[in-house]
Protein backbone atom coordinates (compact mmCIF):
# COMPACT_ATOMS: atom_id res chain seq x y z
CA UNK A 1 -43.90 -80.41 11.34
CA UNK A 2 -43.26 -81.76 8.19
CA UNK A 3 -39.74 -83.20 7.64
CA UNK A 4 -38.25 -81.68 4.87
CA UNK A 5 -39.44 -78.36 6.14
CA UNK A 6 -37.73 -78.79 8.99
CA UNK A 7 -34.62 -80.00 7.12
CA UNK A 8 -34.38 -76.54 4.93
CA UNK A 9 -35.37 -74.62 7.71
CA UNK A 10 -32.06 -76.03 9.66
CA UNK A 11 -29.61 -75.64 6.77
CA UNK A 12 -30.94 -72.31 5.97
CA UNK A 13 -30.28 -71.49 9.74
CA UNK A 14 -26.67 -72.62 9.31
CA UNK A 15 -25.92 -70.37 5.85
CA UNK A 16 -26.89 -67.82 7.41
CA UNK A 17 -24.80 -67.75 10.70
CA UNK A 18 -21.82 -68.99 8.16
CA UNK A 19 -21.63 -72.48 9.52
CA UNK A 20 -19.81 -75.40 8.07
CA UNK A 21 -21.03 -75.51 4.60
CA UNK A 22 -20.80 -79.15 4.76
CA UNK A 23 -22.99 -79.88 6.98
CA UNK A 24 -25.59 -77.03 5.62
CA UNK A 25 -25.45 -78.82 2.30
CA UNK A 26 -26.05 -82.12 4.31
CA UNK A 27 -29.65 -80.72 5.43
CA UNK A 28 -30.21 -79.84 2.07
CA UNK A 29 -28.56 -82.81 0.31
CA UNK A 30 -31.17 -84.83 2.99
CA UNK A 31 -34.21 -82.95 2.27
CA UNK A 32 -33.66 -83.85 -1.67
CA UNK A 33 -33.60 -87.16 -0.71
CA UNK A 34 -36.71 -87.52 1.14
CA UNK A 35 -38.77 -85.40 -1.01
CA UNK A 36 -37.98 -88.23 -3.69
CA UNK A 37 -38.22 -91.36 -1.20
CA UNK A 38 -41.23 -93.86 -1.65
CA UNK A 39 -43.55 -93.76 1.15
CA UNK A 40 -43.23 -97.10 2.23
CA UNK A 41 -39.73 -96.53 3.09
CA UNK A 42 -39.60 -93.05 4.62
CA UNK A 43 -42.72 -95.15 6.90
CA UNK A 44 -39.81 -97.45 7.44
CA UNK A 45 -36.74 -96.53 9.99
CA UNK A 46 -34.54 -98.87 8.95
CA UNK A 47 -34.44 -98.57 5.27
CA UNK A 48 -34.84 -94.92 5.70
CA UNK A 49 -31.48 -94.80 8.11
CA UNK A 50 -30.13 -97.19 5.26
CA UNK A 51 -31.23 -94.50 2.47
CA UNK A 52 -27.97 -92.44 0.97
CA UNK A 53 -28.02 -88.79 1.64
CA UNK A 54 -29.71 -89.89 5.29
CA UNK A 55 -27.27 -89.61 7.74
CA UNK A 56 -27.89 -89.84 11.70
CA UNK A 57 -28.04 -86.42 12.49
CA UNK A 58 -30.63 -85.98 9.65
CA UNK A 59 -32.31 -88.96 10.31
CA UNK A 60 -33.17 -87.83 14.15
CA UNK A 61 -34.87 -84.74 12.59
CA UNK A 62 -36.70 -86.86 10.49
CA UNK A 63 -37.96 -89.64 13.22
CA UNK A 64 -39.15 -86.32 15.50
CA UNK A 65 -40.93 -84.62 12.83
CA UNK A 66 -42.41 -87.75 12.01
CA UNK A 67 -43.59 -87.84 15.23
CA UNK A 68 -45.41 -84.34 15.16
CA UNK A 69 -42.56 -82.85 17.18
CA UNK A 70 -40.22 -79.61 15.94
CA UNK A 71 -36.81 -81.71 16.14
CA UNK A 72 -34.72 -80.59 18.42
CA UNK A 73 -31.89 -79.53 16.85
CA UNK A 74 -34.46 -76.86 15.08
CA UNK A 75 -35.32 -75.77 18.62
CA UNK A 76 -31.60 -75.22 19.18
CA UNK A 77 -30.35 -73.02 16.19
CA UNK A 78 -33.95 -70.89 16.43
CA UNK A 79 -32.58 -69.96 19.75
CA UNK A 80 -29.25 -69.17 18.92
CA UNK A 81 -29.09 -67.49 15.75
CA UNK A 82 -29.82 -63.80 16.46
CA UNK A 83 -32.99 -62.17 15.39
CA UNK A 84 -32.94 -60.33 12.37
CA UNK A 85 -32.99 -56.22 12.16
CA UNK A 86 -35.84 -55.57 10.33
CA UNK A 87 -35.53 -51.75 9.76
CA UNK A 88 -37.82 -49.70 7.80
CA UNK A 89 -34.81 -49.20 5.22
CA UNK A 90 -34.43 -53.31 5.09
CA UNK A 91 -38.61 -52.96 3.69
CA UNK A 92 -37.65 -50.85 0.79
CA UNK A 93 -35.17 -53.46 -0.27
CA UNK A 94 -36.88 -54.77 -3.75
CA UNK A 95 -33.47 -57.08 -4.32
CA UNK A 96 -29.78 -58.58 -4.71
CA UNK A 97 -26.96 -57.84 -7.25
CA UNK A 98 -24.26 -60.12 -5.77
CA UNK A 99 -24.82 -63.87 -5.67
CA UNK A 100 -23.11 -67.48 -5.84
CA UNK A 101 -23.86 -70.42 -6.85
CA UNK A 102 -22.39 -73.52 -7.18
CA UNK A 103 -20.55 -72.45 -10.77
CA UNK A 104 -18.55 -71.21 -8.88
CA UNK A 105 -17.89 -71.00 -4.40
CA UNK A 106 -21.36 -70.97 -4.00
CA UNK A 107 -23.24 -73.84 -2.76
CA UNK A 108 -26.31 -74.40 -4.20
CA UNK A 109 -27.84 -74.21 -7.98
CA UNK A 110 -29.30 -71.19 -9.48
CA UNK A 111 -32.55 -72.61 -8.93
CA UNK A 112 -32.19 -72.73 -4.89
CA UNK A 113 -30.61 -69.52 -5.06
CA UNK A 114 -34.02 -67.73 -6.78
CA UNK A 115 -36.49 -70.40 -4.96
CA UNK A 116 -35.15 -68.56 -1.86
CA UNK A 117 -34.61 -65.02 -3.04
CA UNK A 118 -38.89 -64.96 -4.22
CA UNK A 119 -39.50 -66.51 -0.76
CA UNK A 120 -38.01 -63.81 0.64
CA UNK A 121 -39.91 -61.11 -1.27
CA UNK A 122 -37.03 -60.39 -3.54
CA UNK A 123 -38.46 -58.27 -7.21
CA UNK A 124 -34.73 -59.29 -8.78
CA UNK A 125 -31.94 -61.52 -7.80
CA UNK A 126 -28.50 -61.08 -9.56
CA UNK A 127 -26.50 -64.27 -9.92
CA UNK A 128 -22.87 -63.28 -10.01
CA UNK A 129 -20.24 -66.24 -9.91
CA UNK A 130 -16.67 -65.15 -10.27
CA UNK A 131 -14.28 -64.73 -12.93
CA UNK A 132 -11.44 -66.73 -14.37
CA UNK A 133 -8.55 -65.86 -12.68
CA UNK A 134 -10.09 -66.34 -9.30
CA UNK A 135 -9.29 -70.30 -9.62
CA UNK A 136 -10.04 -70.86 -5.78
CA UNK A 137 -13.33 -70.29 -6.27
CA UNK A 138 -14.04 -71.93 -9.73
CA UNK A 139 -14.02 -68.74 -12.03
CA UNK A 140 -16.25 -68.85 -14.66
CA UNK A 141 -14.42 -69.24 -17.80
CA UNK A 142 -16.15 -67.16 -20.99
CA UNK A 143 -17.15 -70.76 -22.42
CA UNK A 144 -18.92 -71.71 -18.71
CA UNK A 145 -20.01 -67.96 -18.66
CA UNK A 146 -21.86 -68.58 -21.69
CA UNK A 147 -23.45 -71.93 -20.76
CA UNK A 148 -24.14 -69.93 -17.64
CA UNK A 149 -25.92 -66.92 -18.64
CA UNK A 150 -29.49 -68.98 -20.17
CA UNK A 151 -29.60 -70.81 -17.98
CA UNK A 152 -29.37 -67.45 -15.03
CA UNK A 153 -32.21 -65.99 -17.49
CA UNK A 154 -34.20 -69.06 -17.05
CA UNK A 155 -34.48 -69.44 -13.77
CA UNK A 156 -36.76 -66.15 -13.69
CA UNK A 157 -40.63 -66.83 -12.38
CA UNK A 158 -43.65 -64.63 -11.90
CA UNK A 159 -42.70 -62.92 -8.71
CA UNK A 160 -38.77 -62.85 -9.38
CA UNK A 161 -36.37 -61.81 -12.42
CA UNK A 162 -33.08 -63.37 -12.06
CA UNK A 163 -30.49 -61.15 -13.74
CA UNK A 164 -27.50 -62.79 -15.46
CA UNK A 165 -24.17 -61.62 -13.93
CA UNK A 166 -20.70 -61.59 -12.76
CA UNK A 167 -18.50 -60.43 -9.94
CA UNK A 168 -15.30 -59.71 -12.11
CA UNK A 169 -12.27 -59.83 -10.70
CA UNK A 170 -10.17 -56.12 -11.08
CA UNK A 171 -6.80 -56.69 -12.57
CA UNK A 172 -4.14 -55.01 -11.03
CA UNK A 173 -3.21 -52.56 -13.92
CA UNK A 174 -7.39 -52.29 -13.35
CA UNK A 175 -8.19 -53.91 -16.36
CA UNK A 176 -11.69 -56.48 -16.06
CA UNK A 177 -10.92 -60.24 -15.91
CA UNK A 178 -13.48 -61.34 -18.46
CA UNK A 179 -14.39 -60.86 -22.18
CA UNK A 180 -15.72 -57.27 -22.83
CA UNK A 181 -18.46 -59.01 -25.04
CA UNK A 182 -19.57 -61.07 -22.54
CA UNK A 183 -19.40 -58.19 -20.28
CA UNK A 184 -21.31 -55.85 -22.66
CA UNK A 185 -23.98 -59.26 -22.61
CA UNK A 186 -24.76 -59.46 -18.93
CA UNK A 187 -27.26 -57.38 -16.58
CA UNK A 188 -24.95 -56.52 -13.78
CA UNK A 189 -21.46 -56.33 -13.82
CA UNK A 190 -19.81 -56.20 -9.42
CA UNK A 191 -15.93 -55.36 -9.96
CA UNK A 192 -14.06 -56.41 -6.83
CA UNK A 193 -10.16 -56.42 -5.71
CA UNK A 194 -9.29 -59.87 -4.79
CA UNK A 195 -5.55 -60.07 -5.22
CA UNK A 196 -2.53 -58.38 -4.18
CA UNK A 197 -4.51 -56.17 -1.34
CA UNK A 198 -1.95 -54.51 0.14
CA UNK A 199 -1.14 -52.51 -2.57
CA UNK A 200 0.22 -48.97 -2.17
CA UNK A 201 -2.36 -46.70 -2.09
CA UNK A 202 -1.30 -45.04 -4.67
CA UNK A 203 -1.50 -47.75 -7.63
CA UNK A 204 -4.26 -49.48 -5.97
CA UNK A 205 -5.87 -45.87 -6.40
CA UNK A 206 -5.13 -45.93 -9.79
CA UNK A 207 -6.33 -49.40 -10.32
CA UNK A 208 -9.44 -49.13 -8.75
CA UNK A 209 -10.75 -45.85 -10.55
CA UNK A 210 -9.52 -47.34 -13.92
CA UNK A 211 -11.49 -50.51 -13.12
CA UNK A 212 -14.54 -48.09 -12.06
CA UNK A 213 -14.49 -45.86 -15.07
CA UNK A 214 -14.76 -49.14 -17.49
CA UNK A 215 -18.34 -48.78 -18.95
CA UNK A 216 -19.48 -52.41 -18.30
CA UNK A 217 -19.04 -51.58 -14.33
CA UNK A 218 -22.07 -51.31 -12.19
CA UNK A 219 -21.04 -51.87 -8.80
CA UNK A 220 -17.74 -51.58 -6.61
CA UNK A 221 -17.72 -54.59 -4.46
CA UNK A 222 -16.77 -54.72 -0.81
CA UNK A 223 -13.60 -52.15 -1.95
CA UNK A 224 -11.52 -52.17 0.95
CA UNK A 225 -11.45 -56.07 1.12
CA UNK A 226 -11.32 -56.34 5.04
CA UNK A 227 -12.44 -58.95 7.01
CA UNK A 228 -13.26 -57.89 11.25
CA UNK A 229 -14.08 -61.36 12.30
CA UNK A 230 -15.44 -65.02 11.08
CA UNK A 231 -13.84 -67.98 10.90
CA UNK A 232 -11.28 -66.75 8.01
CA UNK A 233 -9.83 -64.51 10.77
CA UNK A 234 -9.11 -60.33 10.47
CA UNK A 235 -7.58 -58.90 7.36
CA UNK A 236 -7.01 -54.54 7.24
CA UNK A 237 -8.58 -53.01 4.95
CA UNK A 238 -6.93 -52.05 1.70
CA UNK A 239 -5.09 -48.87 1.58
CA UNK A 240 -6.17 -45.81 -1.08
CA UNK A 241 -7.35 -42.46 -1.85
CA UNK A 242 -11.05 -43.23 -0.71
CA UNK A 243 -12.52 -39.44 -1.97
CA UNK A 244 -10.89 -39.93 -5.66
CA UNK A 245 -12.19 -43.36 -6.05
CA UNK A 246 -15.71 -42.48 -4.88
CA UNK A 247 -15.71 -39.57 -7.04
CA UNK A 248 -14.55 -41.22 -9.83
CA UNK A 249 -17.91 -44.33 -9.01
CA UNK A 250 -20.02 -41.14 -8.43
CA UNK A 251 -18.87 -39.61 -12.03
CA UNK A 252 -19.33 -43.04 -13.79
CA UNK A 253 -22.70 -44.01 -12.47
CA UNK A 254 -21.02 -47.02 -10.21
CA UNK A 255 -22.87 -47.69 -7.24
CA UNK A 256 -20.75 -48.34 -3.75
CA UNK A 257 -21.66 -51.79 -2.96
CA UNK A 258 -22.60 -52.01 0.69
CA UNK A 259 -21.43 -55.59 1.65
CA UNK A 260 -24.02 -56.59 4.10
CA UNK A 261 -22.06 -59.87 5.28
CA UNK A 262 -20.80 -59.23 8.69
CA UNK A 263 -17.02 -60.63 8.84
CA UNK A 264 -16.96 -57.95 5.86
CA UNK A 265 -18.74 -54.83 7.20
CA UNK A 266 -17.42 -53.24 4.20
CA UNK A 267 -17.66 -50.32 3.40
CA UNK A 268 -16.27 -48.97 6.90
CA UNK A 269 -18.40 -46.30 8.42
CA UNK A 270 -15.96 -43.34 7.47
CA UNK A 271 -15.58 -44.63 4.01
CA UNK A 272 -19.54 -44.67 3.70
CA UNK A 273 -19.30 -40.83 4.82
CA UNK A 274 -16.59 -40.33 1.96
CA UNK A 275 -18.58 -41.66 -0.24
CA UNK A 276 -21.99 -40.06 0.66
CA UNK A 277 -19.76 -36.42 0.21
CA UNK A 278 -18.94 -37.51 -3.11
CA UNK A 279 -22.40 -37.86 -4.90
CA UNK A 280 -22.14 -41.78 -4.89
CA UNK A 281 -25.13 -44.15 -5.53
CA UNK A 282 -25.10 -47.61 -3.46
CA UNK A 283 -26.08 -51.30 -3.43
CA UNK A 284 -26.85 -52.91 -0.04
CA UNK A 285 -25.75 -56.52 -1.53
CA UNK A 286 -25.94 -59.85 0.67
CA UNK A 287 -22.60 -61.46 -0.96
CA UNK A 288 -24.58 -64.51 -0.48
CA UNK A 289 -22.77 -68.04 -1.30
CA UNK A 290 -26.39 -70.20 -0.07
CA UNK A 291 -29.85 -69.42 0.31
CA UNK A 292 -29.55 -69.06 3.90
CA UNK A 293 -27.44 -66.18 3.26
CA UNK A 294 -29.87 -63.98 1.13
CA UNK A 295 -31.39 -62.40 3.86
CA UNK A 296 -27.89 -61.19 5.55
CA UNK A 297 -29.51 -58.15 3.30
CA UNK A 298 -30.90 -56.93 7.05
CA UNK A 299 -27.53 -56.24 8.14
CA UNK A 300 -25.88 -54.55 5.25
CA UNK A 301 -29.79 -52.58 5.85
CA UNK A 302 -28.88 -51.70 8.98
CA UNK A 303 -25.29 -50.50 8.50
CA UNK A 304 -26.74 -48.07 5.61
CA UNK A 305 -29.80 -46.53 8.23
CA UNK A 306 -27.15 -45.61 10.91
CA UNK A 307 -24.72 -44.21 8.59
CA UNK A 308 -27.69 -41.55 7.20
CA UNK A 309 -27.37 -43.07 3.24
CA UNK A 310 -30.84 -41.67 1.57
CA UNK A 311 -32.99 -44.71 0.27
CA UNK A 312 -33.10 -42.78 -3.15
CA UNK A 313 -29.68 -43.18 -3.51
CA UNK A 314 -29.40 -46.97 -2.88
CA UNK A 315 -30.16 -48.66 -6.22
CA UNK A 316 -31.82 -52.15 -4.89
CA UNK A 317 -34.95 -50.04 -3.64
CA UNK A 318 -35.51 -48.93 -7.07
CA UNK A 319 -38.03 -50.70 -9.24
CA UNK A 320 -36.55 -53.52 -11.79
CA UNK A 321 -37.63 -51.13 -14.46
CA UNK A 322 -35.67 -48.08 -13.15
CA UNK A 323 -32.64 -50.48 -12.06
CA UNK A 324 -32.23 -51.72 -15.43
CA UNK A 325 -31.88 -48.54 -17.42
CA UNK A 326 -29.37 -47.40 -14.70
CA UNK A 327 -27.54 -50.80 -15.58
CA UNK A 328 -27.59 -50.61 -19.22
CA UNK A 329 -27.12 -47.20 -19.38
């Protein structure tokens, strides 16, 4: 096969079972590299081994698909990373409103990110890097927001429209940690809790329905904040009043974000049930930090199907056209 298939094909393999994210960006770093080599020395094995960005692991999957063989390592992680659910509710998917890059913890450009979302059969990718105060993670600042948000824009093709975004973090008096007019600028605005998590339940109540009832928010990201497993270990879930904050997203237009990466399972399925009584709309959102990530969308798919939410009622199966006036409305 060709080599630098077989390079992507690995490191997407590794995003998507969460593997090192060093060594995924290796794969990708190496398939860079040998897309811009000179023939006569990818033809040659020792200046190829010599080439930077070629290390030995990538240089074995190189020498066997040279030699008209799927590298081995390939054969490995297509046999151990679990088949994806493709359910009939994962079809009606049309695209994405939370996604990284490497502005901020993601790992690629914007341009990987949307090469891989139109592979995938995405209509509409949202990128959404974080906010300021989430330093860990290289917030945007308003000044890198705005060199951000053209260039998000620009990255739109034929088959995809990349929306210009932000997962802003919610304060804790539930005020938004970025610029209203930049807010008031972008496509899609995800509000998340990222701090102080074991509030009470009673002011994280308060916070999150303030944050919620702010006209720039679209989406409630992964609101209880738990992690169930992954190499970041278990966290509980936030504690609050789960049928006032869903009613207060259902009376504000805010869809329930459906976190579809699988250390998050987030919504839980009773919370899911609150928020179906409530009237709430939902996203079914990869919270994807690499390409290889984009298509966790089958899980967060799958989680919605069992728990009975109504396609209608999920905003990524509407059409871009219909999903836009919801979001600037």
């Amino acid at each position: 096969m060709d080599a630098v298939d077989a390079l992507l094909e690995i490191a997407t393999l590794l995003e998507r079972e969460r593997a090192s994210r060093y060594r995924a960006r290796a794969f990708r770093q190496a398939a860079a590299v040998l897309g811009e080599l000179p023939t006569d020395v990818i033809a040659d094995p020792v200046r190829l081994r010599a080439a930077k960005g070629i290390g030995s692991s990538t240089f074995e999957v190189i020498r066997q698909a040279q030699e008209g063989r799927t590298p081995d390592y390939l054969v490995e992680l297509r046999a151990a990373v679990e088949p994806e659910h493709e359910s009939a509710l994962r079809r009606k998917l049309r695209g994405d409103l939370h996604s990284h890059t490497d502005w901020s913890d993601g790992t690629t450009p914007i341009e990987a990110m949307a090469r891989t979302a139109a592979a995938l059969g995405h209509e509409y990718l949202a990128i959404t890097d974080h906010s300021p105060r989430l330093k860990v993670a290289r917030g945007l600042s308003p000044e890198r927001l705005r060199e951000q948000i053209p260039l998000v824009r620009a990255a739109t093709r034929r088959e995809l429209t990349v929306l210009a975004g932000i997962e802003v973090d919610i304060l804790e008096d539930g005020g938004l940690d970025q610029e209203p007019e930049l807010l008031e600028e972008l496509d899609i605005v995800v509000a998340s809790v990222h701090s102080l998590l074991r509030m009470d339940a009673g002011p994280m109540t308060a916070r999150m329905i303030a944050a919620v009832s702010n006209p720039h928010v679209n989406v409630l990201g992964h609101c209880t904040g738990r992690l169930v497993q992954g190499s970041r270990g278990t966290r509980p879930r936030s504690q609050f009043d789960a049928a006032a904050v869903f009613a207060a997203c259902a009376e504000n237009g805010v869809a329930v974000e459906i976190n579809s990466r699988p250390e998050r399972q987030d919504p839980p399925d009773d919370l899911i049930a609150i928020a179906l009584a409530e009237g709430c709309l939902f996203s079914i959102d990869s919270d994807a930090h690499a390409p290889g990530q984009l298509s966790l969308l089958d899980h967060g798919a799958e989680r919605a199907e069992q728990n009975g939410v109504p396609p209608e009622r999920i905003v990524t199966t509407w059409s871009l056209e219909r999903l836009t006036a919801w979001a600037s409305g």
